[in-house]
N, C-alpha and C. Protein backbone atom coordinates (compact mmCIF):
# COMPACT_ATOMS: atom_id res chain seq x y z
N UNK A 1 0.83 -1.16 0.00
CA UNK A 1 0.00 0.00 0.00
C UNK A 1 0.89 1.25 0.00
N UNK A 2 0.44 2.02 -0.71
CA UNK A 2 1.36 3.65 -1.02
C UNK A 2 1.33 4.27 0.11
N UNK A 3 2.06 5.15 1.09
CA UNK A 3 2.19 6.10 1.94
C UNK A 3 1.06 7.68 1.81
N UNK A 4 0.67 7.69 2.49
CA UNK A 4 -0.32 8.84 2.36
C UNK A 4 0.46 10.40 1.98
N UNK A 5 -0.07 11.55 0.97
CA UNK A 5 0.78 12.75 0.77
C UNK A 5 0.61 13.43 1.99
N UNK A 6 1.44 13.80 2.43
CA UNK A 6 1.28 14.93 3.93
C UNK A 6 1.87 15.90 3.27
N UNK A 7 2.57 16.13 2.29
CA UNK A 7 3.45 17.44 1.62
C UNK A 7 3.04 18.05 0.24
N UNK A 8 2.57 18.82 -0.19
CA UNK A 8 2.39 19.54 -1.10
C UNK A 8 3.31 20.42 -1.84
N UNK A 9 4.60 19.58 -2.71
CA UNK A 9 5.85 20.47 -3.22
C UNK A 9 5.60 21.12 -4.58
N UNK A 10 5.11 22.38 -4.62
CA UNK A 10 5.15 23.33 -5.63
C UNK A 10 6.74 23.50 -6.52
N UNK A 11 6.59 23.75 -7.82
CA UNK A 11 7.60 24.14 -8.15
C UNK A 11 7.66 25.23 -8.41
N UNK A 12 8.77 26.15 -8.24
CA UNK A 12 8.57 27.50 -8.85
C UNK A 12 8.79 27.76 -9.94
N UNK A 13 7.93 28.67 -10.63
CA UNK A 13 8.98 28.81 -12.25
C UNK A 13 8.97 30.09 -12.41
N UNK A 14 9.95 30.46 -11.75
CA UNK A 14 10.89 31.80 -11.85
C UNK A 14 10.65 32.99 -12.94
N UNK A 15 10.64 32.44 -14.15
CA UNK A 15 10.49 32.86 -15.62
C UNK A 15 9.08 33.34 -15.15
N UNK A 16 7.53 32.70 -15.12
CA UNK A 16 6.30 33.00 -14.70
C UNK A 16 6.36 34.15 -13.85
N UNK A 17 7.06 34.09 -12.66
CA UNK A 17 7.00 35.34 -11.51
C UNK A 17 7.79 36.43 -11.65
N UNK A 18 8.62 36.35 -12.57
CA UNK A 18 9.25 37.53 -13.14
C UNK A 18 8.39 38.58 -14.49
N UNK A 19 7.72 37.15 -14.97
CA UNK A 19 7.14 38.40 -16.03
C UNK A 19 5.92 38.61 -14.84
N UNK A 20 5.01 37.97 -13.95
CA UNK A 20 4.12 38.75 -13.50
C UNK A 20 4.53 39.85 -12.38
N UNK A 21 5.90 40.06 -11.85
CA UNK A 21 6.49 41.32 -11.35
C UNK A 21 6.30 42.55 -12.31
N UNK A 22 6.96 42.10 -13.89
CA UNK A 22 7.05 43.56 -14.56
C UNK A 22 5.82 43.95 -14.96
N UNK A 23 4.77 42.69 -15.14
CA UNK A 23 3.50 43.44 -15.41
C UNK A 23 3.28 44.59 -14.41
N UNK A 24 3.10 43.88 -12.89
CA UNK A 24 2.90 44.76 -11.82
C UNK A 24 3.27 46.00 -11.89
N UNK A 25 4.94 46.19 -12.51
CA UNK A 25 5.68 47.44 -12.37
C UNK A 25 5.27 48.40 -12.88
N UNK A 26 4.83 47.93 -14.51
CA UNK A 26 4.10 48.57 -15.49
C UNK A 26 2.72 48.85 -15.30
N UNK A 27 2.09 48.67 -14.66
CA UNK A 27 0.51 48.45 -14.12
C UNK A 27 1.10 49.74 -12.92
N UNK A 28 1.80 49.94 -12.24
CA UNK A 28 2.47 50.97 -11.41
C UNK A 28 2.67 52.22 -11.39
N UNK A 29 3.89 51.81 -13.15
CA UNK A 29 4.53 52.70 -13.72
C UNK A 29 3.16 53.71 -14.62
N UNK A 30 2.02 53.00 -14.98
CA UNK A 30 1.17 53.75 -15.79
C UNK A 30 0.49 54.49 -15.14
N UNK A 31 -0.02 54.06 -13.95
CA UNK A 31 -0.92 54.79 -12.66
C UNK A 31 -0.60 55.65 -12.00
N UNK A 32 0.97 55.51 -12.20
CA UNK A 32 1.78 56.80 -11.70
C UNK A 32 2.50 57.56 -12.10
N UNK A 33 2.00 58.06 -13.31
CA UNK A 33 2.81 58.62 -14.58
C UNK A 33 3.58 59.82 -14.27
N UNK A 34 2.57 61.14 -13.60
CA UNK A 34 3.17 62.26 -12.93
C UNK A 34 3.90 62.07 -12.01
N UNK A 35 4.09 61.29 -11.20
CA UNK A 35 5.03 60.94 -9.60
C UNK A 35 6.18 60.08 -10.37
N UNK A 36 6.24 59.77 -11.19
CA UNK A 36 7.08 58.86 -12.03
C UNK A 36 8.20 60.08 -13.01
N UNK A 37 7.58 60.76 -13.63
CA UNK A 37 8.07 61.84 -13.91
C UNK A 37 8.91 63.13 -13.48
N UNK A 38 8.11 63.92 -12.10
CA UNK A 38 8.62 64.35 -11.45
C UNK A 38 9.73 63.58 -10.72
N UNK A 39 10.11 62.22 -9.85
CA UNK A 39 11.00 61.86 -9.77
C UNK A 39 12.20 62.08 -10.07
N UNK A 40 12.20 61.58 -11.35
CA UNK A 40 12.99 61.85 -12.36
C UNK A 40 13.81 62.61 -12.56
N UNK A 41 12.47 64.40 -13.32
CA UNK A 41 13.22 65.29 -12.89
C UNK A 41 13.75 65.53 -11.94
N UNK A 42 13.77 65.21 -10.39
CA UNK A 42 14.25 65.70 -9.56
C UNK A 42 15.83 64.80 -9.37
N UNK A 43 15.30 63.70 -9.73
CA UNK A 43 17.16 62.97 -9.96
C UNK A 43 18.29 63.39 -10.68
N UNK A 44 17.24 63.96 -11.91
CA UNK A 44 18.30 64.93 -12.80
C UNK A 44 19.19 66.54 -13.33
N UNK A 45 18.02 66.71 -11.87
CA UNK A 45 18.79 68.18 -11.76
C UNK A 45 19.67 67.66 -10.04
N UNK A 46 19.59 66.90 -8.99
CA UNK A 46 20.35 66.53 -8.57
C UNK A 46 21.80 66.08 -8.74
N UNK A 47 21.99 65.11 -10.01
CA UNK A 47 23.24 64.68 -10.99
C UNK A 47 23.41 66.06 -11.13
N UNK A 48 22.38 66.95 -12.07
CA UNK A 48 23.37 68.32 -12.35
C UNK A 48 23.91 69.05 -11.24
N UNK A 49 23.43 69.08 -10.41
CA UNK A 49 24.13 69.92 -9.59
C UNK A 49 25.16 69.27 -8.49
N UNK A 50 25.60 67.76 -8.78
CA UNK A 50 26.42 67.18 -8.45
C UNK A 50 26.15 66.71 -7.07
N UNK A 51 25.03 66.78 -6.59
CA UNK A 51 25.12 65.88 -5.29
C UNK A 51 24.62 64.41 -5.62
N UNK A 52 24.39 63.70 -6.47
CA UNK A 52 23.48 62.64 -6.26
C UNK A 52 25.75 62.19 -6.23
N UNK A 53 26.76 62.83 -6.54
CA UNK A 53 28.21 62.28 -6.50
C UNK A 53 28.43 62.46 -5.30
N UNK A 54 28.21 63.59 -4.72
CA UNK A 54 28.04 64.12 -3.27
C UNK A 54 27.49 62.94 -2.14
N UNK A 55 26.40 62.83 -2.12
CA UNK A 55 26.04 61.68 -1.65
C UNK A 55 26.49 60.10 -1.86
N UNK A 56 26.66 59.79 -2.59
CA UNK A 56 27.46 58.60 -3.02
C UNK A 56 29.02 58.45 -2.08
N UNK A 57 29.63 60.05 -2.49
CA UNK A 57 31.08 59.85 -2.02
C UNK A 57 30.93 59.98 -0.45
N UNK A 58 29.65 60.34 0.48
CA UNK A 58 29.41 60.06 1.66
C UNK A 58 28.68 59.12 1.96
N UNK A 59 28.02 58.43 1.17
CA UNK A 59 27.33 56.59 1.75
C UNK A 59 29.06 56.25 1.75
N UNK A 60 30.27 56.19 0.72
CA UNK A 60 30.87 55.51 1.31
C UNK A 60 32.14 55.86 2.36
N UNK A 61 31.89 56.89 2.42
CA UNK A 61 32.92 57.43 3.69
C UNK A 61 32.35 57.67 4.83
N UNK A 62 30.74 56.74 5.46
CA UNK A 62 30.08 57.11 6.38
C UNK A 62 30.51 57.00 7.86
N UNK A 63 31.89 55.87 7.26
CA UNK A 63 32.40 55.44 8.60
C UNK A 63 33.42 56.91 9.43
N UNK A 64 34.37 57.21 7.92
CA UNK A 64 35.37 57.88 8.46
C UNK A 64 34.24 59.46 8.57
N UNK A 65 33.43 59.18 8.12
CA UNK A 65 32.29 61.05 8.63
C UNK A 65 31.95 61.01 9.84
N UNK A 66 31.51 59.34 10.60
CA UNK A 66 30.34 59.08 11.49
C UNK A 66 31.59 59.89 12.55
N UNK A 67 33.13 59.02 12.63
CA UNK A 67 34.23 59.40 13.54
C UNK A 67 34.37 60.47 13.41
N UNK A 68 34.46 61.72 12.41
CA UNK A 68 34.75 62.95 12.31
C UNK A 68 33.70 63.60 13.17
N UNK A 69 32.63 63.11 13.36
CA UNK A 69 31.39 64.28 13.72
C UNK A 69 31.28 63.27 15.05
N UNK A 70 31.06 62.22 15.58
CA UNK A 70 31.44 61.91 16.92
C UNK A 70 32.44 62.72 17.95
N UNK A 71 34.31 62.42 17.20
CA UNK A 71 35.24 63.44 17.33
C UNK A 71 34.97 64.81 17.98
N UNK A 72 34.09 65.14 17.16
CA UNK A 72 33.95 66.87 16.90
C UNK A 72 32.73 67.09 18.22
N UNK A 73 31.49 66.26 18.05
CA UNK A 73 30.52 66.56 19.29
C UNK A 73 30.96 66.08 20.74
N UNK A 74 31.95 65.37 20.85
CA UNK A 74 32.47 65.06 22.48
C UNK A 74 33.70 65.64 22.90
N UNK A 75 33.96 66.93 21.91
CA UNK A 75 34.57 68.25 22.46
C UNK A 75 34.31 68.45 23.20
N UNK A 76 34.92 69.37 24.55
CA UNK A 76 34.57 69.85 25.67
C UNK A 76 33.98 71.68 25.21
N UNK A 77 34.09 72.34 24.58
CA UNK A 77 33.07 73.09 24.34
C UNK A 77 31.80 72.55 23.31
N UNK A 78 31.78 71.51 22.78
CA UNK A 78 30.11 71.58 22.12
C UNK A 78 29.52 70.42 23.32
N UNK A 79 30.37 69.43 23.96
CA UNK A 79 29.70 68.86 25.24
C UNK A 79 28.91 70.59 26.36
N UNK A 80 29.88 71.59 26.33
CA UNK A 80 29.55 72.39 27.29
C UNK A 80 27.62 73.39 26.30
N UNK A 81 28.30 73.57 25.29
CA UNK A 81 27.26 73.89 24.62
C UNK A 81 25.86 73.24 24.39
N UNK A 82 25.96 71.70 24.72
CA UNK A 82 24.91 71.07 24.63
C UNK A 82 24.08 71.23 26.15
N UNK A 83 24.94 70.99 27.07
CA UNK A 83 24.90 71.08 28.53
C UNK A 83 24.15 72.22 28.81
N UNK A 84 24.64 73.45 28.14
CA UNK A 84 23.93 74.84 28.16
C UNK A 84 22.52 75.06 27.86
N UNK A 85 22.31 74.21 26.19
CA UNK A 85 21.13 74.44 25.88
C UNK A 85 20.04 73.79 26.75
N UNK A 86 20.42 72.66 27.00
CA UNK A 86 19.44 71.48 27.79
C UNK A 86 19.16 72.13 28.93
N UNK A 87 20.32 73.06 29.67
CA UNK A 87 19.88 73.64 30.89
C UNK A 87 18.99 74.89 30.71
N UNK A 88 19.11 75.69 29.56
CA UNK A 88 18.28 76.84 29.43
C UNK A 88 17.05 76.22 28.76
N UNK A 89 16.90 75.45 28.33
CA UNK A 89 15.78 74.96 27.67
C UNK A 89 14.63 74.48 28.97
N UNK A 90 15.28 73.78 30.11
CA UNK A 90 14.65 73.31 31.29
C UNK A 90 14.22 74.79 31.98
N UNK A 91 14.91 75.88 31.96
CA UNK A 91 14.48 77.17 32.81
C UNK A 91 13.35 77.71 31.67
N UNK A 92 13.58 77.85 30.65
CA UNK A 92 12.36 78.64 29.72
C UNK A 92 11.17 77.48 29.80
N UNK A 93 10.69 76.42 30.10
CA UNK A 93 9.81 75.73 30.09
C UNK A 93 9.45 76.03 31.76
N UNK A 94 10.18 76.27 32.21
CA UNK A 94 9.50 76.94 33.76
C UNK A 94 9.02 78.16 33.62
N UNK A 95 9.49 79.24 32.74
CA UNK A 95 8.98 80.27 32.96
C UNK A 95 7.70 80.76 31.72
N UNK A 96 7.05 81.32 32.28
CA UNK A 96 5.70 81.88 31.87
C UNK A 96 5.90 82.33 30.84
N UNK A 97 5.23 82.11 29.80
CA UNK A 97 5.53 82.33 27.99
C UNK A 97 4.99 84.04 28.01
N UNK A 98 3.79 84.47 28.56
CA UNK A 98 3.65 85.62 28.16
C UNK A 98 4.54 86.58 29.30
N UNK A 99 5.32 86.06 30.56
CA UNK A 99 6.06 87.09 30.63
C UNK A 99 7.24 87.33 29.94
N UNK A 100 7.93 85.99 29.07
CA UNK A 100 8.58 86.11 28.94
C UNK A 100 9.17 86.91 27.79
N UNK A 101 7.87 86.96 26.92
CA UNK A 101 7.63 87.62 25.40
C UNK A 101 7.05 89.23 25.70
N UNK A 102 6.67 89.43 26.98
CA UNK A 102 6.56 90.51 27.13
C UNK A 102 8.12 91.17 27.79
N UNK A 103 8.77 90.31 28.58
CA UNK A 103 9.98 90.74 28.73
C UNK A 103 11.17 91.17 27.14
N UNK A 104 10.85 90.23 26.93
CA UNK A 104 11.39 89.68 24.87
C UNK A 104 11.44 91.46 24.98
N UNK A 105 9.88 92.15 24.30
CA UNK A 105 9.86 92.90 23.39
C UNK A 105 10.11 94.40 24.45
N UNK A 106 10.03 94.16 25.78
CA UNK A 106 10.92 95.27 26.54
C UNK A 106 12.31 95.60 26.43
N UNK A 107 12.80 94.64 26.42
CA UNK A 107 14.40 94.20 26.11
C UNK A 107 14.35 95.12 24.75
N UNK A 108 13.85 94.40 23.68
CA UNK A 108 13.80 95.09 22.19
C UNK A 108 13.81 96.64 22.05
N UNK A 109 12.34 97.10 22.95
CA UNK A 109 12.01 98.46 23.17
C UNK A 109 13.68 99.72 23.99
N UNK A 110 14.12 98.45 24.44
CA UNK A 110 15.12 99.38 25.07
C UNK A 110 16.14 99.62 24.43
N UNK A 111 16.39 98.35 23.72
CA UNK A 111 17.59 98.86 23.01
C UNK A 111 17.16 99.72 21.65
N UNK A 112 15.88 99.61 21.38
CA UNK A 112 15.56 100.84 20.41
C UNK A 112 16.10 102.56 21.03
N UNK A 113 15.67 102.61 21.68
CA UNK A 113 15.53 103.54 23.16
C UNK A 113 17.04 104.03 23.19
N UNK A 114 17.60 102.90 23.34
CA UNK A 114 19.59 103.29 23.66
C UNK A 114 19.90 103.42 22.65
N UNK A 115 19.67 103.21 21.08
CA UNK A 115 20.63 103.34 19.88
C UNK A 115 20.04 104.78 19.52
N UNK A 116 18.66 105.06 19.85
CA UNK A 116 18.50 106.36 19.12
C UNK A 116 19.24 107.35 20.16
N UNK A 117 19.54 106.89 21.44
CA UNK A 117 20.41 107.79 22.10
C UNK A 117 21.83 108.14 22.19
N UNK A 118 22.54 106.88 21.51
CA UNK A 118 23.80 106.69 21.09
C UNK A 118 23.55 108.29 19.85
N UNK A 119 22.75 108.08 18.58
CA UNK A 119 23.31 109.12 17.75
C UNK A 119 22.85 110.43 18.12
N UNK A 120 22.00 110.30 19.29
CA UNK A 120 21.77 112.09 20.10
C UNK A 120 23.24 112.38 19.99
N UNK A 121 24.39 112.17 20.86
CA UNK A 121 25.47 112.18 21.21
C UNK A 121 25.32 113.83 22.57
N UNK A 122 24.91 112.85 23.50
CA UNK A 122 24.26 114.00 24.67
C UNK A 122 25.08 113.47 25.86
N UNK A 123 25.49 114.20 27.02
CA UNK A 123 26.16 113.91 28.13
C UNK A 123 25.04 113.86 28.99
N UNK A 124 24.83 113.09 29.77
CA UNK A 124 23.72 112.91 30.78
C UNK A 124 24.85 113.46 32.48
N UNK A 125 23.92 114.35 32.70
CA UNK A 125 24.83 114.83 34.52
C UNK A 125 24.18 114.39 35.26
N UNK A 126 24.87 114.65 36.19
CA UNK A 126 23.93 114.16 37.83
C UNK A 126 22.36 114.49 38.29
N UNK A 127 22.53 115.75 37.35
CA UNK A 127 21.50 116.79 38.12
C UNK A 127 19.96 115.68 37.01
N UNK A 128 20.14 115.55 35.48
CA UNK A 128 19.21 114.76 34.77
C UNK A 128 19.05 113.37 35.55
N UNK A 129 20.42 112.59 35.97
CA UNK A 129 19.94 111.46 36.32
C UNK A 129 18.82 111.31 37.61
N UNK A 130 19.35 112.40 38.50
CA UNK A 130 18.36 112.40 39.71
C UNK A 130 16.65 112.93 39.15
N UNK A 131 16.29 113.68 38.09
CA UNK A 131 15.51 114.03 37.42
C UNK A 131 14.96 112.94 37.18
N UNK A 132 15.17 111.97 36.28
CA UNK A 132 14.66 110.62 35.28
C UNK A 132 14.27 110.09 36.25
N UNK A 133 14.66 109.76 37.33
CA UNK A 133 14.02 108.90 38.54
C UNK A 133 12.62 109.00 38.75
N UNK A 134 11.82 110.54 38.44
CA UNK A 134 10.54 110.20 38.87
C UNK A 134 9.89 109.98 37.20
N UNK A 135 10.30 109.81 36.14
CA UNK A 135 9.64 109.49 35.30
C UNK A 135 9.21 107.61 35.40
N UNK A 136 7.55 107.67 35.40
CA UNK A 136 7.52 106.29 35.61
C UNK A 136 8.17 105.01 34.90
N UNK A 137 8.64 105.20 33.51
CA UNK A 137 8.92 104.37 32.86
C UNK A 137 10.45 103.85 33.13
N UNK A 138 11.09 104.94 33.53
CA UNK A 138 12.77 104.47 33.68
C UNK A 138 12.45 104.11 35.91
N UNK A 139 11.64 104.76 36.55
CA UNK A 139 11.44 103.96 37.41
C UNK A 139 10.69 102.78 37.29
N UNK A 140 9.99 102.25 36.91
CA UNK A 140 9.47 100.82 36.55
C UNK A 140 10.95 100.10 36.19
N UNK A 141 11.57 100.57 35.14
CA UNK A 141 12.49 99.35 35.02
C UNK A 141 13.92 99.14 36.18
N UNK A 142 14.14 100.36 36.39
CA UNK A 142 14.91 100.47 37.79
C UNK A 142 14.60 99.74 38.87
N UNK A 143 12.97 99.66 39.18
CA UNK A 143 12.48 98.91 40.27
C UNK A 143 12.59 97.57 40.00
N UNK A 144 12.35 97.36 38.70
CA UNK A 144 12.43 95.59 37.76
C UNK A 144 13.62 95.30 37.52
N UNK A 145 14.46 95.76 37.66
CA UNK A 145 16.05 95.20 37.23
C UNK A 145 17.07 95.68 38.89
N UNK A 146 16.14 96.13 39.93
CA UNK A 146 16.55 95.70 41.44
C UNK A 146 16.31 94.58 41.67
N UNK A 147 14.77 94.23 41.42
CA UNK A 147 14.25 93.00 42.18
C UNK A 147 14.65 91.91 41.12
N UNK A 148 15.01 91.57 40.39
CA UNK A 148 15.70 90.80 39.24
C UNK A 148 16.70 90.36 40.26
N UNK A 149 17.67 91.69 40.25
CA UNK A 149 19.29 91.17 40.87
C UNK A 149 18.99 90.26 42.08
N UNK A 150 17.55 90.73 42.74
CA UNK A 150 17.63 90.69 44.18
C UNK A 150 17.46 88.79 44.45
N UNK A 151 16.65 88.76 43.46
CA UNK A 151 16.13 87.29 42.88
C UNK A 151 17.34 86.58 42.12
N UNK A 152 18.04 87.18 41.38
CA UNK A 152 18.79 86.21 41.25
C UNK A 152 20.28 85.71 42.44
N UNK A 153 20.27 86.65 42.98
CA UNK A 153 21.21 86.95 43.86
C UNK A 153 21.02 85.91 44.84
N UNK A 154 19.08 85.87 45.34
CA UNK A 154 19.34 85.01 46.37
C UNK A 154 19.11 83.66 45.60
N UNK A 155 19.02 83.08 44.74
CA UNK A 155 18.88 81.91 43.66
C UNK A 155 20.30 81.62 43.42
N UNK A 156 21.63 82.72 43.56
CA UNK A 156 22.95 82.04 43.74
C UNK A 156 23.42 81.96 44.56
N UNK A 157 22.83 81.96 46.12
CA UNK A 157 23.42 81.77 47.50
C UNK A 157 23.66 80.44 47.37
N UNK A 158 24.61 79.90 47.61
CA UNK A 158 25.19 78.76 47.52
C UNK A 158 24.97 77.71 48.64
N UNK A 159 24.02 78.17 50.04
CA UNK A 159 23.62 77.62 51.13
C UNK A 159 22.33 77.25 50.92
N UNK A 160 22.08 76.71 49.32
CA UNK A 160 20.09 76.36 49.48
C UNK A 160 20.21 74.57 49.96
């Protein structure tokens, strides 16, 4: 008596699945005529302008680039520079967006303020500075750039 089939061995025929790939491609290639096109152009003004060589000559120097720019970021100033941003980035997410954009465009306002006073070319004396004091605007910021220092001052006591 014959052994029962438990296996089902297909053959492949390679030749068959290759032409029904390029149909596919072409069935692809027709449906996507504009995206197929544009491509293109965009490969060929790339060659012209020499990066598609550009790129090539860095897929294969990715190793000796990856070491150059590793090298270069575990410097002790772009380590300190990274260190910097991460730390100012953690204080501006603490502080209040609209004071801080209202501080922003005070800052701005002032140095408008100081350059048009730079080309006055005026000597300020004792007798004006004690004057300006009761104008509210240069006392507002006088009072705001005490209590600033006063705040940061006690924020660098070194006994917290």
């Amino acid at each position: 008596m014959a052994a029962p089939i438990t296996e089902i061995h297909r053959e492949r025929n390679e030749a068959l699945e290759q032409e029904q790939k390029l149909n596919e491609l072409k069935s692809l290639l027709t449906e996507n005529d504009q995206a197929v096109q544009s491509i293109m152009a965009l490969i060929g003004e790339l060659q012209q302008a020499g990066m598609l060589d550009a790129a090539n000559s860095m897929l294969k120097g990715k190793e000796q680039i990856a070491k150059v720019a590793l090298g270069q970021v575990t410097k002790e100033p772009v380590t300190n520079l990274i260190n910097t941003l991460m730390g100012a980035t953690g204080a501006l997410m603490q502080a209040d967006p609209e004071q801080t954009t209202k501080l922003i465009k005070s800052a701005v306002s002032g140095m408008d303020e100081g350059k048009n006073f730079l080309h006055e070319e005026k000597k300020i004396g004792i007798m004006q500075l004690a004057k300006v004091l009761n104008d509210p605007d240069i006392n507002r910021a006088i009072g705001f750039g005490i209590h600033f220092l006063k705040g940061m001052g006690r924020e660098l006591k070194e006994d917290k």
